[in-house]
Structures are given as C-alpha cells and as structure tokens.
N, C-alpha and C. Protein backbone atom coordinates (compact mmCIF):
# COMPACT_ATOMS: atom_id res chain seq x y z
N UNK A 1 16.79 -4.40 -11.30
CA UNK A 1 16.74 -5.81 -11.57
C UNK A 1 15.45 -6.39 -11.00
N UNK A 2 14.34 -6.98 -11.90
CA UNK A 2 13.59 -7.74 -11.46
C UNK A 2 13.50 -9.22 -11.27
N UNK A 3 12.99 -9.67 -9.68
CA UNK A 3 13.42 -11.10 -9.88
C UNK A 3 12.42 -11.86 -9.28
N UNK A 4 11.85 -13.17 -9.37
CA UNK A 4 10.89 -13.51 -9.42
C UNK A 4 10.91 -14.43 -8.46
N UNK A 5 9.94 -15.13 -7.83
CA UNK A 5 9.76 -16.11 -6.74
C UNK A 5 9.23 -17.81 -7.40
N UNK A 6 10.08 -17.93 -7.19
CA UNK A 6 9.60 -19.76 -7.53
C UNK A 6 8.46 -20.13 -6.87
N UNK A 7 7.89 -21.26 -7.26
CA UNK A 7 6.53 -21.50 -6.47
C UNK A 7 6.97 -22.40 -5.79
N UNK A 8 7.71 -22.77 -5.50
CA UNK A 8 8.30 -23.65 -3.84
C UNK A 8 9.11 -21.98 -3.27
N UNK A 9 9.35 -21.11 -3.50
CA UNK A 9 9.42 -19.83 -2.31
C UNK A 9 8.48 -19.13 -2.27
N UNK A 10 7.37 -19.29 -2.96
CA UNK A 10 6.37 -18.70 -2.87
C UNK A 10 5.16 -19.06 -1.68
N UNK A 11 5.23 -20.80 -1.54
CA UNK A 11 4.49 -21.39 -0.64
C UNK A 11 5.42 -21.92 0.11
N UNK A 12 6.80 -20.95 0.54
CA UNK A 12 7.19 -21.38 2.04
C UNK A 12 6.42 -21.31 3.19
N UNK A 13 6.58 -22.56 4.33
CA UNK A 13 5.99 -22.25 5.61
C UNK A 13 6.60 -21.60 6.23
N UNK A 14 7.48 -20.80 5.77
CA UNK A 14 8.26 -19.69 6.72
C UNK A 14 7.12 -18.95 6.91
N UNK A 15 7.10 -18.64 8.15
CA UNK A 15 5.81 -17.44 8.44
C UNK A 15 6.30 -16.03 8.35
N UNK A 16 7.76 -16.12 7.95
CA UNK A 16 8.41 -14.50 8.03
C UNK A 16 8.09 -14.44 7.12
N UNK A 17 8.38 -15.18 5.70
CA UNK A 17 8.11 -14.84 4.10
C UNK A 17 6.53 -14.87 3.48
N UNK A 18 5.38 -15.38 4.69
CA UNK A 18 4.48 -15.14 4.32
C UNK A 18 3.74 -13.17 3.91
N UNK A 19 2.88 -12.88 3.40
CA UNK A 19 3.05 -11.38 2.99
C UNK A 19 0.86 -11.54 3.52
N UNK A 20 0.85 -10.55 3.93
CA UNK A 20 -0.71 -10.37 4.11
C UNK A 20 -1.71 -11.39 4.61
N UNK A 21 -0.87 -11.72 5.77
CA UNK A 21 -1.90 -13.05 6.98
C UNK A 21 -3.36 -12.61 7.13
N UNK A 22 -3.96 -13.83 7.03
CA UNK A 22 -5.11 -13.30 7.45
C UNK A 22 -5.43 -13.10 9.24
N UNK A 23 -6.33 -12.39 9.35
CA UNK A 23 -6.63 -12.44 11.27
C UNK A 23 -6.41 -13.51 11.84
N UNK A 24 -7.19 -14.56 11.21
CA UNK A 24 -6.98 -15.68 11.75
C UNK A 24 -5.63 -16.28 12.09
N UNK A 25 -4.63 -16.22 11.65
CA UNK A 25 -3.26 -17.16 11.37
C UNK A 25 -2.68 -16.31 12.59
N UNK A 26 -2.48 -17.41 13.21
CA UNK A 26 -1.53 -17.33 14.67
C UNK A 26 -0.44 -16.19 14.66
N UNK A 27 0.30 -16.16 13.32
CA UNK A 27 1.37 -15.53 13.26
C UNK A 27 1.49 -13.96 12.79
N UNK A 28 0.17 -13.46 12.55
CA UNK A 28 -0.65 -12.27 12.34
C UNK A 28 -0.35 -11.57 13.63
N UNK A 29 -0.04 -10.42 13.16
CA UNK A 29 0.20 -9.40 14.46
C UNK A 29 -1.30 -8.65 14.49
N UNK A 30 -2.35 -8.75 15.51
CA UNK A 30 -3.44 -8.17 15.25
C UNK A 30 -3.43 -7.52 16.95
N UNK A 31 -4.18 -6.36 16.25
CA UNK A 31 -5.06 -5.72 17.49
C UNK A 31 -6.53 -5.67 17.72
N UNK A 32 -7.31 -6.12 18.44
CA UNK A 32 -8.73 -5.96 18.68
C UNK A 32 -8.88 -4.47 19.29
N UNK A 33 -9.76 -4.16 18.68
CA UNK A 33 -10.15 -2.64 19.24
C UNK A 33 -12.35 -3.10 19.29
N UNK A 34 -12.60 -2.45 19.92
CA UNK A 34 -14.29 -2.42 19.87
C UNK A 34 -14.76 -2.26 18.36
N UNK A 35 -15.66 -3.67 17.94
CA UNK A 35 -16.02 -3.69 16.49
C UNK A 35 -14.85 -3.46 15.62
N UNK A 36 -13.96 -3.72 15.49
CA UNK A 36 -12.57 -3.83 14.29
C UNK A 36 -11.60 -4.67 14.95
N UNK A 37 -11.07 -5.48 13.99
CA UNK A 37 -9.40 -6.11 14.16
C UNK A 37 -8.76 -5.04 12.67
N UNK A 38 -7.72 -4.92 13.80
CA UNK A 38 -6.03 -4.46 12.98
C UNK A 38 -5.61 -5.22 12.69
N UNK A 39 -4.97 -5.79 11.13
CA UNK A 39 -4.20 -6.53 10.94
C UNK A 39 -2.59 -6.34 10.35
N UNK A 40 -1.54 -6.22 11.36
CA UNK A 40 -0.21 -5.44 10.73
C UNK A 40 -0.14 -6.28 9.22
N UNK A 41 0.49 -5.07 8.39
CA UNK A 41 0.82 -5.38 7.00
C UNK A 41 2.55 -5.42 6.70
N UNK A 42 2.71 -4.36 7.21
CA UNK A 42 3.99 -3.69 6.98
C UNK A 42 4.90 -2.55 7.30
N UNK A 43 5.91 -2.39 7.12
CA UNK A 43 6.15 -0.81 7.33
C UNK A 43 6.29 -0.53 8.95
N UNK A 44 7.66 0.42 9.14
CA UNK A 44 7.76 0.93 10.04
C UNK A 44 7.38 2.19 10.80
N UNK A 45 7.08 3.14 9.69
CA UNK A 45 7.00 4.43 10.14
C UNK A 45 6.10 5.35 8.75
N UNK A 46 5.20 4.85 8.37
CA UNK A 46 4.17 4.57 9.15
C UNK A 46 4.03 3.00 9.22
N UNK A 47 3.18 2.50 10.42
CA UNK A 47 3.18 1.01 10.22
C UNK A 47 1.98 0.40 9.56
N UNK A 48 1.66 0.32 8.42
CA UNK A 48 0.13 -0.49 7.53
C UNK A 48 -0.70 -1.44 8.46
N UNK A 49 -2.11 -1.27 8.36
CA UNK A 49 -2.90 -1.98 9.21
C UNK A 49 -3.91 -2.16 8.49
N UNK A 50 -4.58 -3.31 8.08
CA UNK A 50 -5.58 -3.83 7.40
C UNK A 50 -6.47 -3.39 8.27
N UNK A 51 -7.85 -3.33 8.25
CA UNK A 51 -8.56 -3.02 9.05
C UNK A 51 -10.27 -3.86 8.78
N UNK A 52 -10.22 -4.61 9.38
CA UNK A 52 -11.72 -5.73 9.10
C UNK A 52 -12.95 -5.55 10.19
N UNK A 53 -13.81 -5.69 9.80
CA UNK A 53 -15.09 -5.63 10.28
C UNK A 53 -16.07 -6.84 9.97
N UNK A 54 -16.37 -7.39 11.34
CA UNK A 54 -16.51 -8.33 11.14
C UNK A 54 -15.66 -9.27 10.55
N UNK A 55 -16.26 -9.78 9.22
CA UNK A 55 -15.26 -10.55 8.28
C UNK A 55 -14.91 -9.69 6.64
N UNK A 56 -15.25 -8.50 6.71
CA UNK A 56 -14.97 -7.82 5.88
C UNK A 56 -13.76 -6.97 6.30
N UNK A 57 -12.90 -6.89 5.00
CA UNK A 57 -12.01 -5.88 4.93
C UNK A 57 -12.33 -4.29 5.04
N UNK A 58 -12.03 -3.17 5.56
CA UNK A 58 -12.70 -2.33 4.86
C UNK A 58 -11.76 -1.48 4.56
N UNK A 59 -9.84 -1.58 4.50
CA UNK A 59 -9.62 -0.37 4.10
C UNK A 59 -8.16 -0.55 5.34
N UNK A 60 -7.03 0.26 4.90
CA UNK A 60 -5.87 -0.20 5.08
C UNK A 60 -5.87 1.74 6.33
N UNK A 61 -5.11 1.44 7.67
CA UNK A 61 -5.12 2.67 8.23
C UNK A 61 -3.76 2.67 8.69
N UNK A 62 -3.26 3.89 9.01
CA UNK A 62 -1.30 4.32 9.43
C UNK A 62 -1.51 4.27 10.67
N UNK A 63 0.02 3.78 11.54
CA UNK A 63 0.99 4.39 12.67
C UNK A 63 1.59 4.89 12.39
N UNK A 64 1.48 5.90 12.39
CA UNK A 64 2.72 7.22 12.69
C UNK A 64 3.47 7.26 13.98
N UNK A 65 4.59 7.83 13.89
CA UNK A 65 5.09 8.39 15.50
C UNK A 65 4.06 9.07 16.39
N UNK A 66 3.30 9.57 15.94
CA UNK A 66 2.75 11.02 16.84
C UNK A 66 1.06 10.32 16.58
N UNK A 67 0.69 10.05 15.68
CA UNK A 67 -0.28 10.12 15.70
C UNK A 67 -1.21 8.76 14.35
N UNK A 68 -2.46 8.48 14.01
CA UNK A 68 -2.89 7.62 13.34
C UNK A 68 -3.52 8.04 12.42
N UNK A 69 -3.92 7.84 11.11
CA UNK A 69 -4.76 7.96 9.86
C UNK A 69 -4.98 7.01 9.06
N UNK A 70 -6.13 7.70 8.11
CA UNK A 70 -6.46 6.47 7.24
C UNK A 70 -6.62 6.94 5.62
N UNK A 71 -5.81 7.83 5.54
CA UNK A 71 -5.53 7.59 3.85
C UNK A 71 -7.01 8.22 2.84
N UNK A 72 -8.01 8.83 3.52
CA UNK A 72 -9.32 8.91 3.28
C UNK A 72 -9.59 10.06 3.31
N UNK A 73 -9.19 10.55 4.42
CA UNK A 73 -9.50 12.27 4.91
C UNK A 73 -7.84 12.41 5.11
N UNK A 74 -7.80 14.08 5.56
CA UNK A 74 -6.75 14.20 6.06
C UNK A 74 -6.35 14.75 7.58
N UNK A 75 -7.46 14.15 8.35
CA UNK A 75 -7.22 14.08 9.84
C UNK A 75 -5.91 13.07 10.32
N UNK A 76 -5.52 13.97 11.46
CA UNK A 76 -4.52 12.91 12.63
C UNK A 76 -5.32 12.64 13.44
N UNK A 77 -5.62 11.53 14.06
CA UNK A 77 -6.26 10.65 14.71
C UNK A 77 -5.48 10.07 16.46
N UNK A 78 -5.56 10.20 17.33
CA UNK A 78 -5.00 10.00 18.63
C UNK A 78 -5.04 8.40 18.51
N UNK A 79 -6.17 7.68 18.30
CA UNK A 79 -6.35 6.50 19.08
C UNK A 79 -6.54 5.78 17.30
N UNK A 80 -6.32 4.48 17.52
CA UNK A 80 -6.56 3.88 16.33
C UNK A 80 -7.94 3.41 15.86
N UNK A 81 -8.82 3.26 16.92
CA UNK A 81 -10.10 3.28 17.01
C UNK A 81 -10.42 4.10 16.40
N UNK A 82 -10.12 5.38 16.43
CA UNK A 82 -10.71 6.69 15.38
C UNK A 82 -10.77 6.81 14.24
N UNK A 83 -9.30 6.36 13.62
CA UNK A 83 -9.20 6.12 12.69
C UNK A 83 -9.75 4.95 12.01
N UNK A 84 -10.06 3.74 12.51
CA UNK A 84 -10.67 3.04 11.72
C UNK A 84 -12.15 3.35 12.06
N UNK A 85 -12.97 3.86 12.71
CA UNK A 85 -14.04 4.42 12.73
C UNK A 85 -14.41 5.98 11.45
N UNK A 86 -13.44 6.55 11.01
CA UNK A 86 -13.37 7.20 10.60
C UNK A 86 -13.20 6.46 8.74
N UNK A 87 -12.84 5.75 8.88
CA UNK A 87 -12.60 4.90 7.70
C UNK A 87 -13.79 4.40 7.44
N UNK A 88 -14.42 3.73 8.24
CA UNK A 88 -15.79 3.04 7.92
C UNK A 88 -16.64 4.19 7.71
N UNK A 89 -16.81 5.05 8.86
CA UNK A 89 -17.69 6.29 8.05
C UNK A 89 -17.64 6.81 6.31
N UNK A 90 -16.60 7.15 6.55
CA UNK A 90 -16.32 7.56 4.87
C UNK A 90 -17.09 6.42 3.84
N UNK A 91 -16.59 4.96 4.01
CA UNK A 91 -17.12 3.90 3.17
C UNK A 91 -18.46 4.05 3.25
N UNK A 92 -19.16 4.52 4.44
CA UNK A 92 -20.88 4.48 4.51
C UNK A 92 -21.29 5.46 3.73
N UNK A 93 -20.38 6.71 3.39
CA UNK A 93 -21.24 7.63 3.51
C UNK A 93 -20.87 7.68 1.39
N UNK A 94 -19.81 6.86 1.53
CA UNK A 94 -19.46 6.89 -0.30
C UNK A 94 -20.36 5.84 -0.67
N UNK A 95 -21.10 4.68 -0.02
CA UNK A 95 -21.89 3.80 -0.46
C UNK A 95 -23.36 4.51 -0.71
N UNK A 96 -23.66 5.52 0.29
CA UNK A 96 -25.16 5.98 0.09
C UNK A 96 -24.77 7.15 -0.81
N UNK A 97 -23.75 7.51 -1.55
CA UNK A 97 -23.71 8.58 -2.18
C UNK A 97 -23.54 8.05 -3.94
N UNK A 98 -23.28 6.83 -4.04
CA UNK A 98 -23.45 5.98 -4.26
C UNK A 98 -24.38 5.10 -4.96
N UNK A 99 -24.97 5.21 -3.96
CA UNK A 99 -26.59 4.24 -4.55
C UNK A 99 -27.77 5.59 -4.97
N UNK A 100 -27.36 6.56 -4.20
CA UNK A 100 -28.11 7.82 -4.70
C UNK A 100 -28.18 8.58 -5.68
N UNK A 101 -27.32 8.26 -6.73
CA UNK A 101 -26.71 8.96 -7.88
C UNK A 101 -27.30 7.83 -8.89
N UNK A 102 -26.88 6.43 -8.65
CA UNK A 102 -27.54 5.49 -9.58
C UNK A 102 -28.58 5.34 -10.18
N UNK A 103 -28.82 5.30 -11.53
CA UNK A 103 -30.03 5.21 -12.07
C UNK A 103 -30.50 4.20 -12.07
N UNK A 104 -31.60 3.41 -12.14
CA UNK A 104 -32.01 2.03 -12.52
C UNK A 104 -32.21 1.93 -14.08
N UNK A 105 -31.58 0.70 -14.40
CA UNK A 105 -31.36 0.61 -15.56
C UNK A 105 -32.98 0.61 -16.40
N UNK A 106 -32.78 1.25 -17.73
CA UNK A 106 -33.89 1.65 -18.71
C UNK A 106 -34.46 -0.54 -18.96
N UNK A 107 -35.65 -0.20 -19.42
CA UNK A 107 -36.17 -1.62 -20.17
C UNK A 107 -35.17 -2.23 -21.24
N UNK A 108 -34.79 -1.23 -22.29
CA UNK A 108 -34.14 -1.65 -23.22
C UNK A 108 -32.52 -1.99 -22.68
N UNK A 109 -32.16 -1.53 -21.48
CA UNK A 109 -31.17 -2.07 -20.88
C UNK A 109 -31.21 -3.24 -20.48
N UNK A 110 -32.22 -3.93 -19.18
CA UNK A 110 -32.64 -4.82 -19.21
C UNK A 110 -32.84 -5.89 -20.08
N UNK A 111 -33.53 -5.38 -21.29
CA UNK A 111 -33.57 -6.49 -22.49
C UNK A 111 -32.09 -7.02 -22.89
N UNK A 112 -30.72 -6.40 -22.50
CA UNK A 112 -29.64 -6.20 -22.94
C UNK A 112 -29.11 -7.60 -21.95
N UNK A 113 -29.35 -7.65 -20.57
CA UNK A 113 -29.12 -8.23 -19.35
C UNK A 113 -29.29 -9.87 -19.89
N UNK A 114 -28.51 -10.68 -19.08
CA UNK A 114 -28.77 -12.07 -18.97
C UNK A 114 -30.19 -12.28 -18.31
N UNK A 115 -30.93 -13.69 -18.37
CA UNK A 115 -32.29 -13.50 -18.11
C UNK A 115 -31.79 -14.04 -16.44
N UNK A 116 -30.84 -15.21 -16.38
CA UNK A 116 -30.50 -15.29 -14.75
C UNK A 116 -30.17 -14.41 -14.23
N UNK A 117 -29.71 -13.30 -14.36
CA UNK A 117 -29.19 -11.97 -13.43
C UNK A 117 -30.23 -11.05 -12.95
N UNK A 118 -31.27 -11.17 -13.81
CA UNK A 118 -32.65 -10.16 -13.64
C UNK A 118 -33.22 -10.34 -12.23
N UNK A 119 -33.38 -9.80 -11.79
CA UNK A 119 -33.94 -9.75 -10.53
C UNK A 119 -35.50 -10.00 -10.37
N UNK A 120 -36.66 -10.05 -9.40
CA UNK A 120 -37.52 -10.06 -9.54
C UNK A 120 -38.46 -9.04 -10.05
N UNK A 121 -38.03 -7.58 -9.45
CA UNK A 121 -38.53 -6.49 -9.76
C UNK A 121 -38.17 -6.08 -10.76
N UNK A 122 -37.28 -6.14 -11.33
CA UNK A 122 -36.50 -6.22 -13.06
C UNK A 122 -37.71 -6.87 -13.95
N UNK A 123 -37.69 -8.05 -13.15
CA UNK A 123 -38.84 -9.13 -14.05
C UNK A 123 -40.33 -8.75 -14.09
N UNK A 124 -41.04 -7.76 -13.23
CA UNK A 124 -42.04 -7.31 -13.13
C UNK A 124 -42.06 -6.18 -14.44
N UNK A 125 -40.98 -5.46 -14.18
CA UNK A 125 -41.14 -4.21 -14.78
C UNK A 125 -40.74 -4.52 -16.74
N UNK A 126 -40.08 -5.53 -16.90
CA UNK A 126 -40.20 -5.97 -18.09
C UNK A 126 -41.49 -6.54 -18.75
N UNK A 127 -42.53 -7.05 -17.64
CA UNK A 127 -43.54 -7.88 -17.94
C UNK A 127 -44.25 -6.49 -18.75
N UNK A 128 -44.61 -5.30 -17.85
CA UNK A 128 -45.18 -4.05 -17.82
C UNK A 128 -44.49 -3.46 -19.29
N UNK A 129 -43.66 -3.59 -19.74
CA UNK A 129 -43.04 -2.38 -20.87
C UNK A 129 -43.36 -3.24 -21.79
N UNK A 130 -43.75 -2.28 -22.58
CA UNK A 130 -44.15 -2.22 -23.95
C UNK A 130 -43.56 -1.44 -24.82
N UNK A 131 -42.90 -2.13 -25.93
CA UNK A 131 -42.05 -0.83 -26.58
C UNK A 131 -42.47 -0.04 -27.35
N UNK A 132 -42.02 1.45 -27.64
CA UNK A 132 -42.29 1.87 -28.92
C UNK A 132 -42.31 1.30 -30.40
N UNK A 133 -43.68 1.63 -30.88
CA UNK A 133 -43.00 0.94 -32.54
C UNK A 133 -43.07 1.95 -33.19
N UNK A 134 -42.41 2.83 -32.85
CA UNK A 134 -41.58 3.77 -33.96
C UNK A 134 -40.95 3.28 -35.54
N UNK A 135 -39.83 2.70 -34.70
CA UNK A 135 -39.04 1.79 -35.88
C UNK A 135 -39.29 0.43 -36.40
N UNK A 136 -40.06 -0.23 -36.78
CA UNK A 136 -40.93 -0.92 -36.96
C UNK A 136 -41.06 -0.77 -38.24
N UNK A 137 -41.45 -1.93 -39.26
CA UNK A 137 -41.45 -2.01 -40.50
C UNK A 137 -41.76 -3.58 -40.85
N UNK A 138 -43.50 -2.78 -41.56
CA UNK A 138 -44.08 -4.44 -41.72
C UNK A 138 -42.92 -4.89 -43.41
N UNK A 139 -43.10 -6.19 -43.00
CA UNK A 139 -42.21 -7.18 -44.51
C UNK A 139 -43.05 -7.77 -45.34
C-alpha cells in the first residue's frame, strides 16, 4: 500500500517527522571530527551519516557494530574520521580521473554551444578556427 503525505504533514514542525536536517538545525544529531561534520540520517545498524566538508556534501558513510565505512571501497574503518577521509580521497581521486580523460570540446562543438556559456578561452579559440570548405557549394 502506497500512501502519501499531505502538505500540512509534510511541513510539520515536528522535528521527529522532519527527514535529512541540515548541520545547522539544532535538532540534527551531528558529530565534528577534524575538517568534516557527520550528519545522522538514519538507521540503526548500520547508522547513515551525511558527511560535509566545509559546506559541501560529499557522500553518505556507515556505523556498524564493530566497525565504520563508506560505501566506496570495501575497507572497515576503526575511527569515523577514516572513513570520511577515505571518502573524500576517492572523490579527489575520481575528479582528477575525471578531468583527465575529458576531451575539450571540437570548434564545431563549440559552434553548437550557447554564445553566454562560452568561456573566454572557448572564445579565443573560435576567433582562431577556420573551417574546412570541403562542403561548400557556390549558388
């Protein structure tokens, strides 16, 4: 049976029925660890922990009975610090793996692009191309 939430139970001030507090909100179960807040989500066993940096999210990590993880690798982790250190690594190392694989888009791609989105160096390198006139056909 599926059943749905009215929008007066949806924006109760019950703080029990609220779902995914942010750090900020008093009623947020958080842990500070060095460079990360935990933010409890849910769940007992394992218990869900948002995990932010700075003011970025970066990625949801476990309490276990015995031990901590983050859904990324498949290490057990002692301290929760590890695990969300271990989480951010991974994100660094999938961002430069990432930007390293990316091609920069061709001219005729570019020509494809909105002219506000173009970047400056976009805008240089369009000034520079000249197309083939292969296909070309005087009328």
């Amino acid at each position: 049976m599926i059943t749905t939430l009215s929008l007066q139970e949806a924006q109760s001030d019950d703080p029990t029925e609220k779902i995914l507090l942010p750090p900020t909100d008093p009623n947020a179960e958080v842990i500070n660890i060095p460079g990360y807040k935990l933010v409890y989500v849910n769940g007992v066993c394992p218990r869900n922990y948002r995990v932010y940096k700075a003011h970025s999210m970066l990625g949801v990590i476990f309490q276990h009975i015995t031990h901590w993880s983050n859904g990324v690798d498949s290490l057990q982790y002692a301290k929760p610090i590890d695990a969300a250190v271990g989480l951010d690594e991974f994100l660094k190392v999938a961002r430069i793996s990432t930007t390293a694989t990316e091609q920069p888009a061709t001219e005729e791609e570019l020509l494809d692009k909105e002219f506000d989105s173009l970047t400056s160096d976009e805008w240089e390198r369009l000034k520079r191309y000249v197309p083939e006139a292969k296909h070309l056909v005087a009328a």
